[in-house]
Protein backbone atom coordinates (compact mmCIF):
# COMPACT_ATOMS: atom_id res chain seq x y z
CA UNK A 1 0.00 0.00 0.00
CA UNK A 2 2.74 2.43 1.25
CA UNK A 3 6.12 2.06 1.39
CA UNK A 4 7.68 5.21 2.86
CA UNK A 5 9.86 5.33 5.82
CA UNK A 6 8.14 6.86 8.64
CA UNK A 7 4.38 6.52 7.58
CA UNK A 8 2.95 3.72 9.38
CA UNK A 9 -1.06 2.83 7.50
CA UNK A 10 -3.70 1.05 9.57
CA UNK A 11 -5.88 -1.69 7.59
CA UNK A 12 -8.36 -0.96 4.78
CA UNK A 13 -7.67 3.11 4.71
CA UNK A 14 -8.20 5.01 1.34
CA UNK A 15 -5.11 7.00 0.70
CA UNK A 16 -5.93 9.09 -2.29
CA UNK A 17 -2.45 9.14 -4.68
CA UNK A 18 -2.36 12.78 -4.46
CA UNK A 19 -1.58 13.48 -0.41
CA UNK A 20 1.35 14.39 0.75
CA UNK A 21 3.14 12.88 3.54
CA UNK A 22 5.76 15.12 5.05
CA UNK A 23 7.58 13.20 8.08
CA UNK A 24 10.79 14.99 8.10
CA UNK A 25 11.58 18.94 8.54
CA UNK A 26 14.54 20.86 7.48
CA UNK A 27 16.79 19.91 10.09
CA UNK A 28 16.40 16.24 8.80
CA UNK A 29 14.35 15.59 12.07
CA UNK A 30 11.70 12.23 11.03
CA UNK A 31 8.67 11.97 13.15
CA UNK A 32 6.82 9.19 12.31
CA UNK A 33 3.43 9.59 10.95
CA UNK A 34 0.33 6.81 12.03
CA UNK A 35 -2.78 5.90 9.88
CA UNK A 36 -5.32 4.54 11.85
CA UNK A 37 -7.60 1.40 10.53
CA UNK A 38 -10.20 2.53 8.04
CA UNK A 39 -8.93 5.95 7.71
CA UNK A 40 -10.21 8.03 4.45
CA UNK A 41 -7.70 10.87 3.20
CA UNK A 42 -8.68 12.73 0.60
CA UNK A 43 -6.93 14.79 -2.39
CA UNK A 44 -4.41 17.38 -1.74
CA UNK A 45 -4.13 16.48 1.92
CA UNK A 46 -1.19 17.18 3.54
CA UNK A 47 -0.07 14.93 6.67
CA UNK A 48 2.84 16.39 8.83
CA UNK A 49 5.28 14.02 11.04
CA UNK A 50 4.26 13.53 14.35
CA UNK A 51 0.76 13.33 13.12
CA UNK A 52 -1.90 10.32 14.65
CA UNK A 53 -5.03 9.75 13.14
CA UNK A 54 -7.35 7.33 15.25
CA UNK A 55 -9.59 4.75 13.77
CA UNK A 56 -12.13 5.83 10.82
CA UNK A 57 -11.03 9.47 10.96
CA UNK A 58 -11.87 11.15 7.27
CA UNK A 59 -9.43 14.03 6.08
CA UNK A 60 -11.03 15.58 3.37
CA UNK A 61 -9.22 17.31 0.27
CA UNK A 62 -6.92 19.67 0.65
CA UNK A 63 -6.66 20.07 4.65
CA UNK A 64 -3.57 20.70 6.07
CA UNK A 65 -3.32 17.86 9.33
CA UNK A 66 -0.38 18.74 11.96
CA UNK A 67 2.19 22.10 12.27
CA UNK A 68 5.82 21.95 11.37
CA UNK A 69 9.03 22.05 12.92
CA UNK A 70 11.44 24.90 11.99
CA UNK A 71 9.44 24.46 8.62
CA UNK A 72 9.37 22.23 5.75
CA UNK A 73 11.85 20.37 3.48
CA UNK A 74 10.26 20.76 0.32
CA UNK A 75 11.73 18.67 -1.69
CA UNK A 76 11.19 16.04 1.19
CA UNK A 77 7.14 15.74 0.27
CA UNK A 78 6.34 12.17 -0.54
CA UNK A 79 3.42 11.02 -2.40
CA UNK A 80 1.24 8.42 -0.74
């Protein structure tokens, strides 16, 4: 489903192709990011490290989940 180091995806969750996972800031600093089962995330989203969604929880297109640390590595953004 997703292979990217850092993002951890629950069972049966709907990972549109177009979020963005960003786990790591620009001092190289990786949080980890978790998926909860049955999780719905929708086009556009972005998902910052450090982020944990519970169970079922539906982010819709284009909502930005999480704040970053000392800001963003932008060529760091990883498709799901």
């Amino acid at each position: 489903m997703v292979d990217i180091p850092g993002v951890i995806v629950g069972r049966d969750c709907h990972l549109d192709p177009a979020v963005l996972f960003r786990p790591t800031d620009v001092r190289d600093v990786r949080r980890d990011i978790h998926i909860g089962d049955g999780c719905r995330l929708g086009a556009g989203a972005v998902i910052h490290g450090g982020v944990r969604l519970a169970d079922g929880v539906v982010v819709e297109e284009g909502v930005i989940v999480g704040t970053t640390r000392m800001g963003l590595r932008g060529r760091q953004a990883l498709r799901g």
